[in-house]
Structure formats: C-alpha cells, structure tokens
Protein backbone atom coordinates (compact mmCIF):
# COMPACT_ATOMS: atom_id res chain seq x y z
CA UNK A 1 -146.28 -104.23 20.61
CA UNK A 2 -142.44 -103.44 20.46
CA UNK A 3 -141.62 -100.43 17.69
CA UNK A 4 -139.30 -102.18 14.99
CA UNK A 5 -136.18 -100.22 14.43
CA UNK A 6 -134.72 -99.34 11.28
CA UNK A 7 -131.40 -100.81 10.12
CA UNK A 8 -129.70 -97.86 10.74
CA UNK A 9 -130.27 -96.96 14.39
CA UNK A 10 -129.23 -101.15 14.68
CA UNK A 11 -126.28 -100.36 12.34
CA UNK A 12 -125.55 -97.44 14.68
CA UNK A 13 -126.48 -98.84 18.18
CA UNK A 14 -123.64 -102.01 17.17
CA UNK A 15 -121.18 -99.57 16.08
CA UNK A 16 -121.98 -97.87 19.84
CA UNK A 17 -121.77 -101.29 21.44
CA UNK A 18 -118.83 -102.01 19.72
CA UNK A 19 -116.71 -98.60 20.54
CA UNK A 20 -117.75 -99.28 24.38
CA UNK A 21 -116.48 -102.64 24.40
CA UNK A 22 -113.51 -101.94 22.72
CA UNK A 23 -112.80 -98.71 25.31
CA UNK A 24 -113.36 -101.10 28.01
CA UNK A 25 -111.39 -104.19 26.81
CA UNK A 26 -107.99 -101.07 25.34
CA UNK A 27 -105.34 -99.91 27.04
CA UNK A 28 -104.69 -96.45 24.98
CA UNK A 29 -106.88 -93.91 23.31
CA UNK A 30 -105.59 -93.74 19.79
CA UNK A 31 -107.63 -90.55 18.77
CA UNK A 32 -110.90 -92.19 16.72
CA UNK A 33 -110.01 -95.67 18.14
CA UNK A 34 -108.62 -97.83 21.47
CA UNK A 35 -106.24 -100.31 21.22
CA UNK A 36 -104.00 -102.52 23.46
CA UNK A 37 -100.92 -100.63 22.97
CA UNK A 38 -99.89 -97.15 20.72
CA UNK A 39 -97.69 -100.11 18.46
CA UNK A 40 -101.11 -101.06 17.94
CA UNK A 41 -103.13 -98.05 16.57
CA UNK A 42 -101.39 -97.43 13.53
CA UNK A 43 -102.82 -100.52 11.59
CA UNK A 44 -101.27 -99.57 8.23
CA UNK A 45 -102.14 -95.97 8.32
CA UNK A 46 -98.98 -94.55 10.36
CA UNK A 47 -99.60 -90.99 11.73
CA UNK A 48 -103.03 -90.12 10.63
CA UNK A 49 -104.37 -93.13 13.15
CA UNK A 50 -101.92 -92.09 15.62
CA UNK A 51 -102.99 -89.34 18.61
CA UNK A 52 -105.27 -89.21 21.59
CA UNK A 53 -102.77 -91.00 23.99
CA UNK A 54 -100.00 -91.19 21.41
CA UNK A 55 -98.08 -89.50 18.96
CA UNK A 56 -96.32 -90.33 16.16
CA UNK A 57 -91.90 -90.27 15.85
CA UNK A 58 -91.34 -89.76 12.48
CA UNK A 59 -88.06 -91.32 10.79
CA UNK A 60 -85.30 -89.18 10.75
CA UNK A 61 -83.41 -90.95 8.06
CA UNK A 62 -85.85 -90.87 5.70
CA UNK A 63 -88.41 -88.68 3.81
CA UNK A 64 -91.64 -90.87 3.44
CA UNK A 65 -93.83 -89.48 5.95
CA UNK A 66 -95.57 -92.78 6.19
CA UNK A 67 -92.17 -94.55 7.82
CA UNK A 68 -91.89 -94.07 11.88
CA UNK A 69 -93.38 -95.28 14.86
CA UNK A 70 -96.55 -94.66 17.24
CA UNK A 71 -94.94 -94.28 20.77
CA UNK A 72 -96.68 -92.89 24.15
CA UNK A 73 -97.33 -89.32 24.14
CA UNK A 74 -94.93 -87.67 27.26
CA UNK A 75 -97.77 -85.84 29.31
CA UNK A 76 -97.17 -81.98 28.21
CA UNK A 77 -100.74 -81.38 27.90
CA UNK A 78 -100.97 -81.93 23.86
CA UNK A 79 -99.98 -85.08 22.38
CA UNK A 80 -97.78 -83.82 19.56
CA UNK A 81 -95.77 -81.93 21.97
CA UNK A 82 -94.22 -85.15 23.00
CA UNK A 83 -92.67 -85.47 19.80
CA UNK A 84 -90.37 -82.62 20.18
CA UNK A 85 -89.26 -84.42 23.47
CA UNK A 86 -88.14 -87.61 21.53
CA UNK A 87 -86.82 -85.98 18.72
CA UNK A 88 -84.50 -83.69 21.35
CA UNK A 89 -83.44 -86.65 23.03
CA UNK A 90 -82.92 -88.82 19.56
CA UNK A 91 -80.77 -85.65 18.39
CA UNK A 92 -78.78 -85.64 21.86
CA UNK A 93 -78.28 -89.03 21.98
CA UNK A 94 -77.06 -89.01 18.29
CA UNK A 95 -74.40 -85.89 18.31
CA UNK A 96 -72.95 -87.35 21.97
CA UNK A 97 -71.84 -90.37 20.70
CA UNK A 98 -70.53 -88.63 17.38
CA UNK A 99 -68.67 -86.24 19.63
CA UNK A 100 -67.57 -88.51 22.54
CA UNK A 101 -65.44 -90.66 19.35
CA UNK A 102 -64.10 -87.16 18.21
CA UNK A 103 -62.97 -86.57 21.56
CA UNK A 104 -61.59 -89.50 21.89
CA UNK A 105 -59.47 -88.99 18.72
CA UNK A 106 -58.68 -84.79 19.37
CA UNK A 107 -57.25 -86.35 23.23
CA UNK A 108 -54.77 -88.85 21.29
CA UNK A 109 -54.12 -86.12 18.65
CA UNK A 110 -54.01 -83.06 20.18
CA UNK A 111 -54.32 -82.91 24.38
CA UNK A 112 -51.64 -85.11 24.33
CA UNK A 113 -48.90 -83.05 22.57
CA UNK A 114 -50.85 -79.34 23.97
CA UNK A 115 -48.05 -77.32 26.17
CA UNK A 116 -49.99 -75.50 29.33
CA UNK A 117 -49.45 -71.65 28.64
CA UNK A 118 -46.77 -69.79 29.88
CA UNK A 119 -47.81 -66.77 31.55
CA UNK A 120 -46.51 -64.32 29.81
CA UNK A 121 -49.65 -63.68 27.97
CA UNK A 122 -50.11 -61.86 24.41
CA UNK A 123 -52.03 -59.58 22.72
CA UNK A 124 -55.92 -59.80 23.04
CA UNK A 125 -58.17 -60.83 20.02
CA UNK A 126 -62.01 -59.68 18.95
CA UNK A 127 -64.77 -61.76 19.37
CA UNK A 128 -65.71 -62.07 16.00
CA UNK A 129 -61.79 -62.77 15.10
CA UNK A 130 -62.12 -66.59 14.91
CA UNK A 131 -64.45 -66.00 11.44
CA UNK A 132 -60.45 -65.25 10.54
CA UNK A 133 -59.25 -68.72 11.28
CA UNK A 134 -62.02 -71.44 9.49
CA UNK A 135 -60.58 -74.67 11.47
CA UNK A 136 -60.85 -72.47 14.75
CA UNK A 137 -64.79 -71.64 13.57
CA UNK A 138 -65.14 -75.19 12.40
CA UNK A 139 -64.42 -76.37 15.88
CA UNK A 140 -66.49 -74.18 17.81
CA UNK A 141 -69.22 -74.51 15.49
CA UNK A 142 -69.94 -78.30 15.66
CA UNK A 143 -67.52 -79.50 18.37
CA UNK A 144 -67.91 -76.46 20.79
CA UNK A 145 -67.27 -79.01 24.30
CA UNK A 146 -64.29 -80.52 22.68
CA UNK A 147 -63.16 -76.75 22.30
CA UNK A 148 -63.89 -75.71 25.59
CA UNK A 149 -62.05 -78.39 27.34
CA UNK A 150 -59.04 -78.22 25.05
CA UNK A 151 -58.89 -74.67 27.02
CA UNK A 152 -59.44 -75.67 30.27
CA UNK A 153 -57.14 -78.04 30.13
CA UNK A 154 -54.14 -75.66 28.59
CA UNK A 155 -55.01 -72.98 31.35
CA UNK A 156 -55.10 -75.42 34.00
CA UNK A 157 -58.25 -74.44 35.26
CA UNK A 158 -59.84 -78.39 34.91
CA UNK A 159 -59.30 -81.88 32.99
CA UNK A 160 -60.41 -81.97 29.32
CA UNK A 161 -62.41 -84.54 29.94
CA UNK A 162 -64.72 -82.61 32.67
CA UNK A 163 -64.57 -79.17 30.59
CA UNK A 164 -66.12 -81.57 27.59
CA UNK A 165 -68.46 -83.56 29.57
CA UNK A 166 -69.78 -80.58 31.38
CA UNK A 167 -70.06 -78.45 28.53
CA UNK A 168 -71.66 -81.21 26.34
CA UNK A 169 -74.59 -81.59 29.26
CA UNK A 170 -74.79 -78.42 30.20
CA UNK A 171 -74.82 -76.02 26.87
CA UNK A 172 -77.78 -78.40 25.10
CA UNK A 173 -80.14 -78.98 27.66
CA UNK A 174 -82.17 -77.02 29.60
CA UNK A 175 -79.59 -76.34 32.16
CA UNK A 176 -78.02 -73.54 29.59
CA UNK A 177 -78.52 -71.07 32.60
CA UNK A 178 -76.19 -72.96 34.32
CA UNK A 179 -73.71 -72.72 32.11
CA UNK A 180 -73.31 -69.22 31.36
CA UNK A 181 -72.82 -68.45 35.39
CA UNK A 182 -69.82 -71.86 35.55
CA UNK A 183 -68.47 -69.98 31.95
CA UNK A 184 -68.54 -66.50 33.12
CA UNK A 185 -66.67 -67.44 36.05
CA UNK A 186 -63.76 -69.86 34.48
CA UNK A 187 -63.85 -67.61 31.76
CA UNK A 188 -62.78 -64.63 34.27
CA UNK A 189 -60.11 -67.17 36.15
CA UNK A 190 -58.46 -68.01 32.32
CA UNK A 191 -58.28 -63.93 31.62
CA UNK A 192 -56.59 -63.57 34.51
CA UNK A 193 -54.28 -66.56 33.91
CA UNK A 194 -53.40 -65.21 30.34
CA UNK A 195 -52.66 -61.87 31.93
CA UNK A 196 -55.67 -59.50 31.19
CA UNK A 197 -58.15 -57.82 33.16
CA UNK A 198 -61.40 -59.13 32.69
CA UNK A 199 -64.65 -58.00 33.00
CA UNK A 200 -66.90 -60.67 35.12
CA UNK A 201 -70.22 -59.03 33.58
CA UNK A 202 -69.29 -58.61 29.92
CA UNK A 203 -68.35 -62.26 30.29
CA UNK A 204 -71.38 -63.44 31.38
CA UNK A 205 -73.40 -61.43 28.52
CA UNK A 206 -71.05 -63.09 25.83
CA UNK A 207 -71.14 -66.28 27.52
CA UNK A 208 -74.95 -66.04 27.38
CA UNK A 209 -75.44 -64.41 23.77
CA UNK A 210 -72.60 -65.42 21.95
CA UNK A 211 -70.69 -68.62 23.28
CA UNK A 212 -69.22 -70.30 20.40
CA UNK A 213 -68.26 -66.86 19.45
CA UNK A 214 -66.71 -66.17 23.07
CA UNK A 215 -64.77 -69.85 22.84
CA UNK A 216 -63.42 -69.20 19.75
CA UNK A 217 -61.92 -66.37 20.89
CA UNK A 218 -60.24 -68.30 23.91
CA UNK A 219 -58.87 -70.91 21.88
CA UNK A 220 -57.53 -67.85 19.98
CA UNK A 221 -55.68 -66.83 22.74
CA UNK A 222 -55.09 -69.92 24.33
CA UNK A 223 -53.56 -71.29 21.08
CA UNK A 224 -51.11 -68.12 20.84
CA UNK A 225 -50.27 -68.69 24.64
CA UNK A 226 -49.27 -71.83 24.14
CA UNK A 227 -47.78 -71.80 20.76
CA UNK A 228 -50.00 -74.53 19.19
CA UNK A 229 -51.56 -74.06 15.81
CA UNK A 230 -54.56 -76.58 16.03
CA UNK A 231 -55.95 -77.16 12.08
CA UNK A 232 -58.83 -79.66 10.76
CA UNK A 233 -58.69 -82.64 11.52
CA UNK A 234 -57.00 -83.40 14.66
CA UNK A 235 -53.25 -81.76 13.59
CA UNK A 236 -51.55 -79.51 15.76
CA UNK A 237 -47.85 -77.89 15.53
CA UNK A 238 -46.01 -77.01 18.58
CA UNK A 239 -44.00 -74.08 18.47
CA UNK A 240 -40.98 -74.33 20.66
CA UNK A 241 -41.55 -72.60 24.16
CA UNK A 242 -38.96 -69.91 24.58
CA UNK A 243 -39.89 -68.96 21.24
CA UNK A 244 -43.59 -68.18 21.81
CA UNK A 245 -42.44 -66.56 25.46
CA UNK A 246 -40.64 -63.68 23.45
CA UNK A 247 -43.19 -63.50 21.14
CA UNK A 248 -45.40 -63.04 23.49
CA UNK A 249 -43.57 -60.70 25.09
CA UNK A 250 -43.07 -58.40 22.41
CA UNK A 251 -46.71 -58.43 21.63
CA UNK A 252 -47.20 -57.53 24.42
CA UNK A 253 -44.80 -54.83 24.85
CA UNK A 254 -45.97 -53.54 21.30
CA UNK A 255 -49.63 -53.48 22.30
CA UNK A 256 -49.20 -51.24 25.41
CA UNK A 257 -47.40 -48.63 22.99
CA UNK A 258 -49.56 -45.65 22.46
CA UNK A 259 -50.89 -44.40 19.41
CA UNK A 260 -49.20 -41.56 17.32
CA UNK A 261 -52.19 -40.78 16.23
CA UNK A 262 -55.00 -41.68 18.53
CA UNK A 263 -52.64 -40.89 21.83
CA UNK A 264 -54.82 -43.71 23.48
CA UNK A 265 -52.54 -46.97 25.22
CA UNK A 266 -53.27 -50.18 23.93
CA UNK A 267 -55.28 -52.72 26.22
C-alpha cells in the first residue's frame, strides 16, 4: 500500500515541478525566478526581482529608486558590475552630444575669428595660473576637448575639429594612456612653436596627472600668442597683430633680464 503524503511535501514537490518547468520553458535567470526576457523579471517589483542574468539601470533623472529598467547583465563576472558599464556609456553618450553643440557654437564664435600665433612667443605661465582666469578654468574644466583643439588649431599643429574629436574619445575612455603619450608629444611640438624649450618628460607627467591643469596653461599662452582674450560664453577680442608682436617681444626681452636680487636669468 502506497504511503500518503502530507500536503506539504505535495505543496513543495508542485512548487519543485513548477520552478523546473519554468527553467526549462525561460530564457534568463532573474535571481529567485526565470523568465522570457530581463523586461520580464521585474513584475512590479523593479530592482529587488532583478539579478542572476540581469541587472537593474536605474533612472538618472530621477530619485525614486523604484523607476529604471531590467536590462542584460554585460558578462564581467558579477551582474551589478554591468551597471557601471551602462551608466559610463549613458554618461558618454550624454556629455558628447552636449559638447559636440558647444563646439559647434565656440567654431562659429571663436575658431573663426582666432589669429594663428606669431612666433615671437611671450613670457611663460604656471600651471596652476589658469585658477587666475575663471572663463579659462571654466573651459578646461567641463569643455577640456573644445580647449584643446582651440590650441591645436592656433599653433597649427592639427584641425580643431580632430584636436576635439580625439581628445573627446581619447581622455574619457579607457584609452587615457593613449592620450598622455599623443599630448606629451604635441604638447612638446606647441612649446617649441611658442618659442620655449620644453621638457618631453615633465610633459608627459603633467599630461598624465594634471591635464586640464596642463591645457589651461596652453590656452594661457596660446591666448597671449595670439592676442585673443577668449571669455564665457563663446566671446573673444582680437587684439591687433603688430600690437601683440611687440608685446610679446618685450615680455620677452623683460623676462630674460636677470634678477638684482636673485642674480638668476629668467626662463
């Protein structure tokens, strides 16, 4: 005679049944549950039904952590960590578009009307010095690519649009590595073109360390080479040429000048 089971272990044997079926019948591991897609694990309860094979993109734009969506978790080994990818490439996405319109806008506004420098070359500023000038800081501190090709292009060492584009991929991705080697070295071709001697391994260190720090003080230098006084938003005066060529020149003159008291030659 067959032993009669309890409703429990029938309970619990359906519930078994039912969890192999559904495993069978799914696509995706949601965690506790399978369903046909990650769109589909959810089912009202947002992140906490959300893992295994998935993971769960919260809104930006909002602070209710119950708002987002279940996507496919990018195979790093733990499912949250593909989060971090989506969010990266969200944020990329996001500030290129911003500052391919700003670029836009600084070309028509300022490229256009930027002399080249004049080879003269002036007197040589700090690192820190652009914390002096706020619209110089500004720009290098949210639109650092925009910066850096506003340089190349007055040095004539490539188009604005490549120094931007370049910079842009290059500086927030992976490939920063890159970047610092391709900046140290156009960074030692514009010393040379605004008449200094520069140092190819203290460039790469600052170009590594410190960048928007280093192109701030290029655009410095670049600005006084050229004569332009660039301000927020997109507004640039032009000093006339053969004035900023004696400037320039005195500076220059001036800074090579030893000290009375220090009886050490400028730079």
């Amino acid at each position: 005679m067959m032993a009669r089971r309890s409703p429990a272990a029938l309970v619990l044997q359906a519930l078994s049944l039912s969890l192999a079926l559904s495993k069978v019948v799914a696509d995706v591991d949601c965690g506790g549950h399978y369903a046909s897609g990650c769109s589909e694990c959810p089912q009202g309860n947002a992140w906490a039904w959300c893992n295994g094979d998935c993971t769960w993109l919260k809104d930006p734009l909002t602070t209710d952590e119950m708002a987002g969506k279940c996507l496919p978790a990018i195979p790093l080994g733990v499912a949250k960590g593909g989060a971090v990818w989506y969010q990266y490439l969200f944020a990329f996405t996001g500030y290129g578009i911003v500052l391919a319109i700003f670029a836009a806008v600084y070309y028509a506004k300022v490229i256009t009307y930027l002399p080249s420098i004049t080879g003269i070359g002036g007197t040589r500023v700090g690192l820190f010095d652009c914390l002096k000038k706020p619209d110089t800081c500004l720009h290098v501190t949210f639109c650092l690519p925009v910066s850096v090709g506003k340089n190349y292009h007055a040095s004539g060492l490539c188009n604005y649009w490549a120094g931007c584009l370049s910079t842009f991929f290059l500086s927030f991705s992976p490939c920063f590595i890159i970047n610092t080697f391709i900046r140290a070295y156009l960074s030692y071709r514009m010393q040379e073109e605004l008449g200094f001697s520069p140092n190819i391994v203290k460039l790469f260190c600052v170009n590594l360390f410190c960048l928007p720090c280093e192109v701030g003080r290029e655009s410095l230098e670049v600005d006084a080479e050229t004569g332009a006084d660039i301000n927020c938003c997109c507004q640039i005066k032009v000093t006339p040429k053969p004035v900023v060529e004696v400037v320039n020149l005195v500076a220059k003159v001036e800074d090579r000048t030893c000290s009375p008291h220090s009886r050490v030659c400028g730079y």
